[in-house]
Protein backbone atom coordinates (compact mmCIF):
# COMPACT_ATOMS: atom_id res chain seq x y z
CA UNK A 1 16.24 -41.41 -43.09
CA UNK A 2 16.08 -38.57 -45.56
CA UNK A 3 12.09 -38.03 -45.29
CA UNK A 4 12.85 -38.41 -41.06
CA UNK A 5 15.71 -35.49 -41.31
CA UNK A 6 12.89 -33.25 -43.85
CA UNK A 7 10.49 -33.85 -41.36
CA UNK A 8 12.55 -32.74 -38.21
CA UNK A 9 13.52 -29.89 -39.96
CA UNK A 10 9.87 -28.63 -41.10
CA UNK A 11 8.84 -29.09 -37.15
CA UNK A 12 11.47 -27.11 -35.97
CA UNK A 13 10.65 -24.11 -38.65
CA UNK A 14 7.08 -24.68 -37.55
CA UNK A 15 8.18 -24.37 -33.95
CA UNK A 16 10.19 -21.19 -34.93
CA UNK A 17 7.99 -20.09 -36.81
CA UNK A 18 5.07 -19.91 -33.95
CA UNK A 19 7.61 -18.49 -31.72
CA UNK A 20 8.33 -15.46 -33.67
CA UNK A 21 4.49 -14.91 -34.34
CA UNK A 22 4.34 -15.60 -30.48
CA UNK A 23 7.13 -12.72 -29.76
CA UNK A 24 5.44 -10.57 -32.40
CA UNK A 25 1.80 -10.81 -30.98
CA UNK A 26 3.33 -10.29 -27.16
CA UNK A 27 5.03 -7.16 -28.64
CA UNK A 28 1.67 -5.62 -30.56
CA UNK A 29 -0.04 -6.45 -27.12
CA UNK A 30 2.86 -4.73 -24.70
CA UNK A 31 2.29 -1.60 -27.43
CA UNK A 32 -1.58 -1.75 -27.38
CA UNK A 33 -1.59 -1.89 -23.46
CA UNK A 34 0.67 1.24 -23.29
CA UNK A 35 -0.99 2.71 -25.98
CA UNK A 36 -4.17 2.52 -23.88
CA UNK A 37 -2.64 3.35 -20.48
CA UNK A 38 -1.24 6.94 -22.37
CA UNK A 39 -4.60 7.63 -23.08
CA UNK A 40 -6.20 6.48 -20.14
CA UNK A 41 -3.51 8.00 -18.12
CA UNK A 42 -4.35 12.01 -19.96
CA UNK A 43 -6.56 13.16 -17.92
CA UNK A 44 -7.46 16.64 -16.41
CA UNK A 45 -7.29 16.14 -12.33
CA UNK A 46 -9.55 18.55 -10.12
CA UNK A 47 -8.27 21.95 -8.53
CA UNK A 48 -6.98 20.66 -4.94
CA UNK A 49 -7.48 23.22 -1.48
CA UNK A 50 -5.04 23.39 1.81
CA UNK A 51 -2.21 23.49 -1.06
CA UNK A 52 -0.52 26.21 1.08
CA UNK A 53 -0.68 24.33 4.04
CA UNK A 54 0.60 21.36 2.74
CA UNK A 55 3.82 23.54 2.15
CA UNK A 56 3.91 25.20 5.68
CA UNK A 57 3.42 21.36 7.10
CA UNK A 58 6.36 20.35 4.90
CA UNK A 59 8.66 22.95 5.26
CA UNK A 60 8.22 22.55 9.14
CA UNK A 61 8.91 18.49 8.38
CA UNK A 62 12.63 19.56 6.81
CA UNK A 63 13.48 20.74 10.11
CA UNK A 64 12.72 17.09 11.83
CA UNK A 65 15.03 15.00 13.28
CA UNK A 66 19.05 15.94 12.15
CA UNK A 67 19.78 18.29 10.23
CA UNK A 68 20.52 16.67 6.74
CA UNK A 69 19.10 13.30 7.61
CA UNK A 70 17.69 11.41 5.08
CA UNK A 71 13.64 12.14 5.69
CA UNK A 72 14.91 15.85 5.87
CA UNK A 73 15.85 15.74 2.51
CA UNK A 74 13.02 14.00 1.28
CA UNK A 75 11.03 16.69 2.92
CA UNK A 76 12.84 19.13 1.25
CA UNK A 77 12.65 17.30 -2.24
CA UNK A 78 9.06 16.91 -1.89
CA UNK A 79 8.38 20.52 -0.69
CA UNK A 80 10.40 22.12 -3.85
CA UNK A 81 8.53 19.92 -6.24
CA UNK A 82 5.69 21.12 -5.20
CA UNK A 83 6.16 24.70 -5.41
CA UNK A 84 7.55 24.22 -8.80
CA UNK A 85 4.72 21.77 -10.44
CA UNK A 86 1.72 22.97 -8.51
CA UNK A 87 -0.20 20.19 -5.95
CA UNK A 88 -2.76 18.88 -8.42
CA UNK A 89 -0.89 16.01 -10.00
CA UNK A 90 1.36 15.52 -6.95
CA UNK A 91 1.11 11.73 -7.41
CA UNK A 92 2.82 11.73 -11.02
CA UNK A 93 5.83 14.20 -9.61
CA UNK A 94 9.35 12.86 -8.40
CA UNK A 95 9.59 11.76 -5.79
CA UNK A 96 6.61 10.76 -4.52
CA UNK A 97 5.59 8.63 -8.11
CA UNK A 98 8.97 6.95 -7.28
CA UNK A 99 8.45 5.78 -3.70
CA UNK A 100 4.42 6.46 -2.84
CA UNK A 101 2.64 5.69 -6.07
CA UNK A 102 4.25 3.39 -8.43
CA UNK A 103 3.21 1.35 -11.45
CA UNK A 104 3.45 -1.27 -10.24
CA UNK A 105 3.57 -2.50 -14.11
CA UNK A 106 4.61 -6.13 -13.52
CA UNK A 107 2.37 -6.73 -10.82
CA UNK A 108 -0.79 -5.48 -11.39
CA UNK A 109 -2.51 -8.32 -13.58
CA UNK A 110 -1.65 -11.10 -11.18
CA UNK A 111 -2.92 -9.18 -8.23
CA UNK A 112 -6.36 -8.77 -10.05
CA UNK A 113 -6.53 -12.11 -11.54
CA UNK A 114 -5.68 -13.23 -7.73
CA UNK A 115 -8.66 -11.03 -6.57
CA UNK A 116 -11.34 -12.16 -8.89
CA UNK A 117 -10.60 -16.04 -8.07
CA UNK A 118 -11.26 -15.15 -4.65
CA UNK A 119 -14.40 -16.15 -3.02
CA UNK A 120 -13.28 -13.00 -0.45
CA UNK A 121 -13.67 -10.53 -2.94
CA UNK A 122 -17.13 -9.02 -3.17
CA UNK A 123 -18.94 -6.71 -4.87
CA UNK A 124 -18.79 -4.57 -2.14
CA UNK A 125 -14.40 -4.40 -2.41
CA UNK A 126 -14.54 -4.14 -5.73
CA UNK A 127 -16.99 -0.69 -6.02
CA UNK A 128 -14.69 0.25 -2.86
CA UNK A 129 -11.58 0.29 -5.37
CA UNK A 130 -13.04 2.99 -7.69
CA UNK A 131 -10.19 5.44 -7.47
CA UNK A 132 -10.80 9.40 -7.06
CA UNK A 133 -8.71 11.75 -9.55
CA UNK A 134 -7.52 13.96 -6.54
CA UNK A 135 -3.76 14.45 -7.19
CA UNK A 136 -4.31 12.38 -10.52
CA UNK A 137 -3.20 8.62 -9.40
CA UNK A 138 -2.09 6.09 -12.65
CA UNK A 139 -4.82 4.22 -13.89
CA UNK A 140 -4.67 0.60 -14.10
CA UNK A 141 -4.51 -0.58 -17.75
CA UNK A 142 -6.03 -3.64 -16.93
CA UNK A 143 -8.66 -2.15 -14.68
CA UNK A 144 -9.43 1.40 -15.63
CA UNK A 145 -11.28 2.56 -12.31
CA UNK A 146 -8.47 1.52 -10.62
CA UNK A 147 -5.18 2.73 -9.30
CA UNK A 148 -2.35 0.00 -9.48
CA UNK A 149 -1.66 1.10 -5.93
CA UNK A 150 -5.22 0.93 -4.93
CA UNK A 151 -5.73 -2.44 -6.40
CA UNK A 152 -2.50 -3.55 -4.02
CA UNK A 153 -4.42 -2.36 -1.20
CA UNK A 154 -7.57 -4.33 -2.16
CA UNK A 155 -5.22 -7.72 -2.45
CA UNK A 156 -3.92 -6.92 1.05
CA UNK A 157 -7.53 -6.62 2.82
CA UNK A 158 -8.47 -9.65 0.55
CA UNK A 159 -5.48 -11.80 2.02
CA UNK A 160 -6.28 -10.11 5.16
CA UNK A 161 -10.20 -12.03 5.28
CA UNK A 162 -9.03 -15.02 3.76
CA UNK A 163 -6.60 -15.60 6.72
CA UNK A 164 -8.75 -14.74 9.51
CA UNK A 165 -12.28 -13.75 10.92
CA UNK A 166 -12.16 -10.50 10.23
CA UNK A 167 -14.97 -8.35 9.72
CA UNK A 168 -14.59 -4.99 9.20
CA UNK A 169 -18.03 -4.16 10.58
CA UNK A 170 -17.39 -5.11 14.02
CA UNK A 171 -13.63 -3.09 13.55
CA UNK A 172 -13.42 -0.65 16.08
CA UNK A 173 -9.23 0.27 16.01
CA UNK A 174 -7.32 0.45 12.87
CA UNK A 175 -3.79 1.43 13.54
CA UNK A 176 -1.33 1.73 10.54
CA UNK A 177 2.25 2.13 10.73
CA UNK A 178 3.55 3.85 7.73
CA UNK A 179 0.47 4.96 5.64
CA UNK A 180 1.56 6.28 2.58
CA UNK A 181 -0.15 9.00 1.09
CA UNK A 182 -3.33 7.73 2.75
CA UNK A 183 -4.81 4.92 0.46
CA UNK A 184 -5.69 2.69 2.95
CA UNK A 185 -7.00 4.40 5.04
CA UNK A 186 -9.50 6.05 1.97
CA UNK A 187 -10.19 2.53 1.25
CA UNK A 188 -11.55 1.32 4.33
CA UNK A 189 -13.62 4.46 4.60
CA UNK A 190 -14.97 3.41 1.05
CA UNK A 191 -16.45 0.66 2.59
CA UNK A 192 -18.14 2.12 5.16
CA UNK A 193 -15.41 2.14 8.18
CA UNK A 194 -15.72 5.14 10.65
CA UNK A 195 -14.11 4.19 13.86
CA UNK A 196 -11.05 5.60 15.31
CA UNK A 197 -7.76 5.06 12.63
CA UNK A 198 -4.59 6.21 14.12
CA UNK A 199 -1.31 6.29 11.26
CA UNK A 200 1.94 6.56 12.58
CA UNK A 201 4.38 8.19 10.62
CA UNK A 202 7.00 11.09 10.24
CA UNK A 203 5.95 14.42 10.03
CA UNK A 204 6.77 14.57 6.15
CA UNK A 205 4.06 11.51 5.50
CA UNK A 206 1.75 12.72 8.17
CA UNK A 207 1.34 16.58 5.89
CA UNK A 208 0.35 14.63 2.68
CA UNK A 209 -1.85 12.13 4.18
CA UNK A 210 -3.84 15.22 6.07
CA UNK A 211 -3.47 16.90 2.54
CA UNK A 212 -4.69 14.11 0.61
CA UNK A 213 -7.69 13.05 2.73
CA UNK A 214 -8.61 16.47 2.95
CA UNK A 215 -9.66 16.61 -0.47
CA UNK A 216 -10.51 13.35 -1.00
CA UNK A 217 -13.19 13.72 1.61
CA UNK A 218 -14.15 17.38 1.78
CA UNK A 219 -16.69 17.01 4.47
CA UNK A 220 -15.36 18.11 7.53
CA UNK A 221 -16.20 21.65 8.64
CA UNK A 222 -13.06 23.90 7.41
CA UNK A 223 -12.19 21.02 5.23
CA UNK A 224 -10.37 19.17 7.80
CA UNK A 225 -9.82 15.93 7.90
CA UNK A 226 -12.24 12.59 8.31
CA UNK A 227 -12.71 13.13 11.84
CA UNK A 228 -12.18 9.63 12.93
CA UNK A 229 -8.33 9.80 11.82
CA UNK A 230 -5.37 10.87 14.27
CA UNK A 231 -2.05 11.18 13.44
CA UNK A 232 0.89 9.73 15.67
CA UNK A 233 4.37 11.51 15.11
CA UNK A 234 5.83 10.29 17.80
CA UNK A 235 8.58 7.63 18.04
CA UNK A 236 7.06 6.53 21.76
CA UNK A 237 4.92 3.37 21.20
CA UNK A 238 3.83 2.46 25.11
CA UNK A 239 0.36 4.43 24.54
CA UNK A 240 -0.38 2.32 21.57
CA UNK A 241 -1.36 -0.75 23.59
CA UNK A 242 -4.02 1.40 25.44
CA UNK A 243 -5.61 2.32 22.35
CA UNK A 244 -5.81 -1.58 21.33
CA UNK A 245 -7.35 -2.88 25.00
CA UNK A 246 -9.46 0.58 24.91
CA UNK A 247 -11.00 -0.35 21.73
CA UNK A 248 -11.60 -3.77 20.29
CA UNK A 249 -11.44 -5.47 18.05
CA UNK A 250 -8.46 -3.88 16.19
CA UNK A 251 -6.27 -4.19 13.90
CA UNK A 252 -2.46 -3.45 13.12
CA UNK A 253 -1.23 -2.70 9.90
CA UNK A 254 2.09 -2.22 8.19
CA UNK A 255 3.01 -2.64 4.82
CA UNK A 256 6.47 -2.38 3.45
CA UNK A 257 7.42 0.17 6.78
CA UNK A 258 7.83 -2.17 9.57
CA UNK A 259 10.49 -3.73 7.75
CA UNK A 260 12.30 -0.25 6.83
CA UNK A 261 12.85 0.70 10.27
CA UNK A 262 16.04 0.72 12.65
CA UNK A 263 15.85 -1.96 15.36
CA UNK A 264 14.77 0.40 18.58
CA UNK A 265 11.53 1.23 16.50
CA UNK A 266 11.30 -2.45 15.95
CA UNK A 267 11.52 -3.47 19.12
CA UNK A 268 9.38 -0.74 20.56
CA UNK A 269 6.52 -2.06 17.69
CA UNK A 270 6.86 -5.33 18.73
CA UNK A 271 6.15 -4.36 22.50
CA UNK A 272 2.72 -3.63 21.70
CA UNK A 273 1.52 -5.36 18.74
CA UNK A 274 0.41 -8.55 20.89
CA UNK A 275 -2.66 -6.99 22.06
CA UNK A 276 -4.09 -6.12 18.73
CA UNK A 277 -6.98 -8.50 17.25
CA UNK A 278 -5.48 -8.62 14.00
CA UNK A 279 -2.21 -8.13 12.61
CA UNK A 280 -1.46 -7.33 8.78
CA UNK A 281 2.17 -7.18 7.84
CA UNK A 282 3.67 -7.29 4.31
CA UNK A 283 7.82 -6.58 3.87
CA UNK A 284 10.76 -7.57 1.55
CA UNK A 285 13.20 -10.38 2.19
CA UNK A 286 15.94 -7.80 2.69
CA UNK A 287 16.13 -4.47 3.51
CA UNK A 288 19.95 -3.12 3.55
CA UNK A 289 21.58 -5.07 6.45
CA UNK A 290 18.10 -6.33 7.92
CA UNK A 291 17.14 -9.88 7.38
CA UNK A 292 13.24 -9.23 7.08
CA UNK A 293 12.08 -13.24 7.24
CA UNK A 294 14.36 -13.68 10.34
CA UNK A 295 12.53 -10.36 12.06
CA UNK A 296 9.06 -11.46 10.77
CA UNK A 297 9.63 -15.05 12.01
CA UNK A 298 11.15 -14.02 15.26
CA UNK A 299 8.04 -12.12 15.98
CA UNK A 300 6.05 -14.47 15.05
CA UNK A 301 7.65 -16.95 17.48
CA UNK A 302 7.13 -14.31 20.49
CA UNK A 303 3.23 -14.40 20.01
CA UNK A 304 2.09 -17.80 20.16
CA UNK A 305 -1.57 -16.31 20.93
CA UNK A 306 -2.15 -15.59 17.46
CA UNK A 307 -2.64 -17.76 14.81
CA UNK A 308 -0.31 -17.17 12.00
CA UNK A 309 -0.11 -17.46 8.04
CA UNK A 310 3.55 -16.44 7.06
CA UNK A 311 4.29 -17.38 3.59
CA UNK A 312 6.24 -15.32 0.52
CA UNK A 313 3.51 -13.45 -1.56
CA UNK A 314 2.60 -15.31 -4.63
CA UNK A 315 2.18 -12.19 -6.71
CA UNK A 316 5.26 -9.90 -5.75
CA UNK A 317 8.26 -12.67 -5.54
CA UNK A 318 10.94 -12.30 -2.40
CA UNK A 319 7.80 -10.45 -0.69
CA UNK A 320 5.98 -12.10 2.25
CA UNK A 321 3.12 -11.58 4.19
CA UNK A 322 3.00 -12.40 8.01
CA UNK A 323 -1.01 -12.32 8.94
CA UNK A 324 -2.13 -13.34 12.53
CA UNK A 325 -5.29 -13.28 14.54
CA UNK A 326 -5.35 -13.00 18.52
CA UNK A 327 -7.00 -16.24 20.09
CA UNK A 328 -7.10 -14.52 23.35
CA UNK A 329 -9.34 -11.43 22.18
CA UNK A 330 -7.67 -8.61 23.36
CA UNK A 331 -4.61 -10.46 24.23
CA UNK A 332 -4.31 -9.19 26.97
């Protein structure tokens, strides 16, 4: 009984003993990763151009909608920033690092361990994530060429051909409600897309995408933009559905935006989206008041001409994807 009790005890300070060194080890590697991302992270960014544009375009944006309303302020936050940083490491500055271009620190292995298990991800996608140093975007610790953000946007176009036929080289409509700073849209052209590409935003959004892209891709006469990109301000949807019979196939796109909006500009979304070829949607379970799976699912249910995947993302928990692809064509 004695040599049974000795025994229990040594494998439970054997046990305890492995899980300190186990604690310890996960520490020293949390440190080295950090460690690495400081360094990887100090890096000079290039001079940017259109910098005082950007501020005319944003200081025309504070005047949109109310006065004092929330994407007024933001406007304003943004636009006082920048005049008191400078424009060339506008991705690292509050409050655009906060809500445009995050870490993403919990994520970021499981999306690329997702990625290279899947037989969708090429070559070609992974070159296409190379990330520029224009406005000097985070590099990925575990994937130095990389933006966490970037590498997001790689998972969502990898989800995006596991789920359906697409084939980006047959595309010929990309619209994209809510686009960020403009990473999607640089991705796709990183892989060769140069058909029409309409983002839908506010006016805020729509200045540092057009400031972004214009030095991302300083080709256009007068450094404009790619010329294959519009931008659509406006709150009135209707046209939309033009654009998608005009010019197929498409494909809609909205990622964490759809599901921040009020329910007219839901329901005026949801008007037109059945006539797309493809639809890409990624949202939250909740966002304030809104009940995100009943929207997602409700929409679902009102286009039975797509085929649908709708399922909770198994990367980025209480975060779903709804994915669809139009068995009509053109839908219409």
């Amino acid at each position: 009984m004695a040599q049974e009790h000795g025994a229990a005890a040594g494998d439970r300070c054997a046990r305890e003993a492995d899980h300190g060194a186990c604690v310890v080890k996960n520490k020293l590697q949390l440190l080295v990763r950090r460690a690495a991302a400081n360094i990887l992270n100090d890096y000079t960014p290039p001079t940017l151009g259109c910098s005082e544009e950007l501020l005319a375009e944003l200081e025309a944006a504070t005047r949109f909608g109310p006065p004092g309303s929330e994407w007024a302020r933001f406007a304003a936050e943004i636009s006082n920033t920048l005049r008191r940083n400078g424009t060339e490491q506008f991705l690292r500055l509050p409050p655009i690092a906060k809500t445009l271009h995050s870490r993403q620190r919990s994520h970021t292995r499981r999306y690329l361990t997702y990625l290279l298990a899947s037989k969708r991800f090429s070559p070609t996608i992974h070159k296409a994530l190379t990330e520029s140093p224009v406005g000097k975007p985070l590099v990925n610790p575990h994937y130095p060429l990389s933006s966490p953000l970037l590498v997001q946007h790689g998972y969502h176009l990898t989800r995006l051909l596991e789920s359906t036929d697409f084939d980006l080289s047959r595309l010929r409509l990309v619209v994209e409600f809510g686009g960020g700073y403009g990473s999607f849209f640089r991705l796709l052209r990183n892989l060769g897309y140069r058909n029409r590409y309409v983002i839908c935003d506010l006016p805020v959004m729509c200045a540092l995408q057009r400031f972004y892209l214009r030095n991302v891709f300083p080709t256009e006469p007068g450094a404009q933009p790619p010329a294959n990109l519009q931008w659509w301000a406006s709150d009135e949807y209707a046209d939309l559905r033009q654009e998608a019979a005009q010019h197929n196939p498409s494909l809609f796109v909205a990622t964490w935006s759809l599901s921040e909006t009020p329910p007219t500009v839901r329901s005026g979304i949801a008007a037109v989206v059945g006539v797309f070829s493809y639809i890409l949607c990624a949202y939250q379970r909740t966002f304030g008041s809104y009940d995100n799976v009943q929207y997602f699912t409700s929409l679902q249910q009102t286009l039975p001409h797509f085929n649908w995947q709708h399922a909770e993302c198994p990367v980025y928990r209480n975060n779903f994807y709804l994915i669809g692809q139009n068995t009509r064509g053109q839908g219409l």
